[in-house]
Protein backbone atom coordinates (compact mmCIF):
# COMPACT_ATOMS: atom_id res chain seq x y z
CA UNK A 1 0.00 0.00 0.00
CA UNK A 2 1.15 3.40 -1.07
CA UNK A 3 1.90 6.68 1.39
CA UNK A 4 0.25 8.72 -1.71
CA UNK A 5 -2.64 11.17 -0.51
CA UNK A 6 -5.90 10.37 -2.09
CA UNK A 7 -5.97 11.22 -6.07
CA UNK A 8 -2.06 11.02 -6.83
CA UNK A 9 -0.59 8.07 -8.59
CA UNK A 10 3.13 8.49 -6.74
CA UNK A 11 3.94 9.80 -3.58
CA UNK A 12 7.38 11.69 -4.01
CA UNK A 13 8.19 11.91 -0.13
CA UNK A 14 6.66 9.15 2.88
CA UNK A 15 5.18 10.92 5.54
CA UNK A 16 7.08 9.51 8.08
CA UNK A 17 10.32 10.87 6.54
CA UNK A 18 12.25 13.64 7.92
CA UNK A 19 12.41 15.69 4.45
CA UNK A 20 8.67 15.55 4.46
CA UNK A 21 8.19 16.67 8.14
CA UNK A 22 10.90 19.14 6.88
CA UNK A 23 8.54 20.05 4.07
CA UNK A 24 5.41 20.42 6.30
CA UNK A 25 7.07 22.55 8.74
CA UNK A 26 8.30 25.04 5.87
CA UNK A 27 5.34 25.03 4.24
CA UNK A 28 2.98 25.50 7.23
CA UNK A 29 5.16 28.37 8.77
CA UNK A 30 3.07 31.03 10.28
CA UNK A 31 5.07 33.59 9.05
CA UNK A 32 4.82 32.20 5.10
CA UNK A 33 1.07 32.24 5.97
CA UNK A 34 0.98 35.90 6.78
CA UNK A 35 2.89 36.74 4.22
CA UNK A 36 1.14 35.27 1.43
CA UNK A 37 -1.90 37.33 0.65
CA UNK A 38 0.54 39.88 0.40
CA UNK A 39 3.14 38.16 -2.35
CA UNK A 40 -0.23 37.13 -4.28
CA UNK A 41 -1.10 40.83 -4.55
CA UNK A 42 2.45 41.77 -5.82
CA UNK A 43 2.46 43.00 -9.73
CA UNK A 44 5.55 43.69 -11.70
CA UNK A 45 5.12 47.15 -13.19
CA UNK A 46 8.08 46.55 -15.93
CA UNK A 47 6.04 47.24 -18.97
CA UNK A 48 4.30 50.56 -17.31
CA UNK A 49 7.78 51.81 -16.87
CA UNK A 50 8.61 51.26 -20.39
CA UNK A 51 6.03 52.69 -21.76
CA UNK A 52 6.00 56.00 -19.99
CA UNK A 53 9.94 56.11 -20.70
CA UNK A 54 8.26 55.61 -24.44
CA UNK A 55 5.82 58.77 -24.26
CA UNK A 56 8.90 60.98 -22.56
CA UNK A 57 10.35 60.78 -26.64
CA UNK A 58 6.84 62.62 -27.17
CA UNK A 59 6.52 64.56 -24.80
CA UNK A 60 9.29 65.53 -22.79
CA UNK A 61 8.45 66.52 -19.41
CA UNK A 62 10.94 69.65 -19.34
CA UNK A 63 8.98 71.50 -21.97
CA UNK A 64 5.27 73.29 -21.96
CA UNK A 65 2.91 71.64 -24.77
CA UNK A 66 -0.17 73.47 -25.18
CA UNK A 67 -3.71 71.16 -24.90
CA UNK A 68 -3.98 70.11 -28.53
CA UNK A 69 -0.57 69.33 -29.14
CA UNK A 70 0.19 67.37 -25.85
CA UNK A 71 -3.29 65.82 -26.74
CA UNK A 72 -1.59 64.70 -30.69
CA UNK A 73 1.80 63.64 -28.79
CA UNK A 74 -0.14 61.34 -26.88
CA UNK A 75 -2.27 59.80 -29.43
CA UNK A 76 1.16 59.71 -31.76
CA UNK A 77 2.36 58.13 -28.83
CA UNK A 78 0.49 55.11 -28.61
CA UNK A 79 0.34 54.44 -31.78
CA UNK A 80 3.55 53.91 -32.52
CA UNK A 81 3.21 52.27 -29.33
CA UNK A 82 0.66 50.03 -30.28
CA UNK A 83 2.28 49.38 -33.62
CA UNK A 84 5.86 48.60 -31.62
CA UNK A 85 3.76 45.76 -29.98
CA UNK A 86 2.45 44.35 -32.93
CA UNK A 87 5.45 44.28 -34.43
CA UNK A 88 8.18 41.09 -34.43
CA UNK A 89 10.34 42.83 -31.82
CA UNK A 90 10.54 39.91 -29.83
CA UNK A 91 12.43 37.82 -32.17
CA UNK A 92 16.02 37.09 -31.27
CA UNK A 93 18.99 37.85 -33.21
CA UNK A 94 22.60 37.04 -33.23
CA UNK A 95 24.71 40.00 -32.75
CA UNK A 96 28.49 39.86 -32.70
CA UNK A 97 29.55 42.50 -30.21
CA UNK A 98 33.43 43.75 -28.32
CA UNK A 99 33.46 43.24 -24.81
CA UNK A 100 35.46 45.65 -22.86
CA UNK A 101 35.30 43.33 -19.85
CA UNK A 102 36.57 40.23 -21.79
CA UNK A 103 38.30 42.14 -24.45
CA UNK A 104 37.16 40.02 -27.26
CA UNK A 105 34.34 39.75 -29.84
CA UNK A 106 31.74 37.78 -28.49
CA UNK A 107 28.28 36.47 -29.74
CA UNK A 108 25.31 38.16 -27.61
CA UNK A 109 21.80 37.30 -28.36
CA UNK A 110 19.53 40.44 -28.82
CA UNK A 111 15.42 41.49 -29.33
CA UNK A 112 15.26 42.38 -33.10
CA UNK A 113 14.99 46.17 -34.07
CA UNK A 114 11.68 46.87 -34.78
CA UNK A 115 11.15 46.73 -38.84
CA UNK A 116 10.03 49.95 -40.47
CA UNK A 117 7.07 48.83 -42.30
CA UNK A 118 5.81 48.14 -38.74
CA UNK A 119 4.63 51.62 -38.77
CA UNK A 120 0.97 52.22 -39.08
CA UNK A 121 0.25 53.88 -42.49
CA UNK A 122 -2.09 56.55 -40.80
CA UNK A 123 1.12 57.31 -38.75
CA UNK A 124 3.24 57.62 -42.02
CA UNK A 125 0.78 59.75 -43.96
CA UNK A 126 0.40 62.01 -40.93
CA UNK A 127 3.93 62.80 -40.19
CA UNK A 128 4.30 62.99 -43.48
CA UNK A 129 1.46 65.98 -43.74
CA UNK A 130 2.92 67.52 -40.70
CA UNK A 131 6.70 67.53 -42.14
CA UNK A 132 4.55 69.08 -45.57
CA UNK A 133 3.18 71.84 -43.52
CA UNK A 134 5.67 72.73 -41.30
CA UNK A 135 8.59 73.11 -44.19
CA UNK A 136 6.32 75.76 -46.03
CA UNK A 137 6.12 77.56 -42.60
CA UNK A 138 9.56 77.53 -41.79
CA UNK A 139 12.24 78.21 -43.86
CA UNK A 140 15.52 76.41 -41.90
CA UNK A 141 18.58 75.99 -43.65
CA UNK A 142 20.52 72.68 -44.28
CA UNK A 143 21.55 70.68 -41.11
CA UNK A 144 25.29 69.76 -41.99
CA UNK A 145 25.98 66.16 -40.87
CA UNK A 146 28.39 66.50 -38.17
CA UNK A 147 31.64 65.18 -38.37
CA UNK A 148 31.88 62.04 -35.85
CA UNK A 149 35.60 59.86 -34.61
CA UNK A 150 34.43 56.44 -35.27
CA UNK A 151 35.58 54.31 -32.33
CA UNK A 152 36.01 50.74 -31.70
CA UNK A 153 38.49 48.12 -31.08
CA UNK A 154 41.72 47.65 -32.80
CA UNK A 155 40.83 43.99 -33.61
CA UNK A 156 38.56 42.77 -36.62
CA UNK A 157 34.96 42.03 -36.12
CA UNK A 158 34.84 37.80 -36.83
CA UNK A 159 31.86 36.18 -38.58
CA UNK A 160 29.12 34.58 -36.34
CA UNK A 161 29.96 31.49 -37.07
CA UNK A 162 33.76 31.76 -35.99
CA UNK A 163 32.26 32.86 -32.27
CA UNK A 164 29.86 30.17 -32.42
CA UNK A 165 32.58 27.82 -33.38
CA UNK A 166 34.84 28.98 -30.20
């Protein structure tokens, strides 16, 4: 005859075995008791971080927006927001990358960048209005690109597949 409760097929521990009195005692704690309605109510708040660190490049907090256009940030906002989600930015990619710390190339898996047809078309044909109207308002001269040091490592970047070879 089995030591299994009623309803399970095995029973992993015997009751009269230390690791299971062990078990019981850990498990029956008063203070794990007490604590658990709290550590049920617990919710990570990750993604609502995110996103408001995604409507600061909207709407930065350090400058005055009047009603209307704080109102179009917003709904610019999340769109591309929503259109981010939809997108295939959770794939994983390959990326061969210099470590400082190991100083060597090595292979790092990354999210994918998020591809630009991923962008609603209503977004694209409204920034593309509001680019329309706002050059025939504004007359700005060329930006000149500025002139950047490239820097990097003094050893060359190997394939993928020589890092995944290592």
């Amino acid at each position: 005859m089995s030591d299994a409760p009623p309803g399970m097929e095995v029973a992993y521990l015997k009751r009269t075995s230390p690791a299971f009195k062990a078990l019981k005692d850990v498990v029956s704690a008063t203070a794990l008791l007490k604590l658990l309605p709290k550590l049920t109510k617990f919710c990570h708040t990750g993604t609502l971080e995110v996103f408001h660190s995604f409507l600061l490049r909207f709407c930065s907090k350090r400058q005055y927006f009047p009603y209307p256009g704080m109102k179009a940030r917003l709904m610019l906002a999340a769109l591309s927001w929503n259109a981010l989600q939809r997108s295939n930015a959770t794939e994983k990619v390959d990326v061969v990358k210099w470590s400082k710390r190991k100083g060597a190339w090595v292979l790092e898996e990354r999210r994918k960048k998020q591809a630009s047809d991923s962008v609603p078309p209503q977004l694209k044909s409204l920034m593309s209005r509001v680019v329309e109207v706002a050059s025939q308002h504004l007359q700005l001269p060329p930006i000149a690109e500025p002139k950047l040091q490239r820097r990097g490592c003094h050893v060359a970047k190997p394939s993928k597949e020589e890092l995944r070879h290592l």
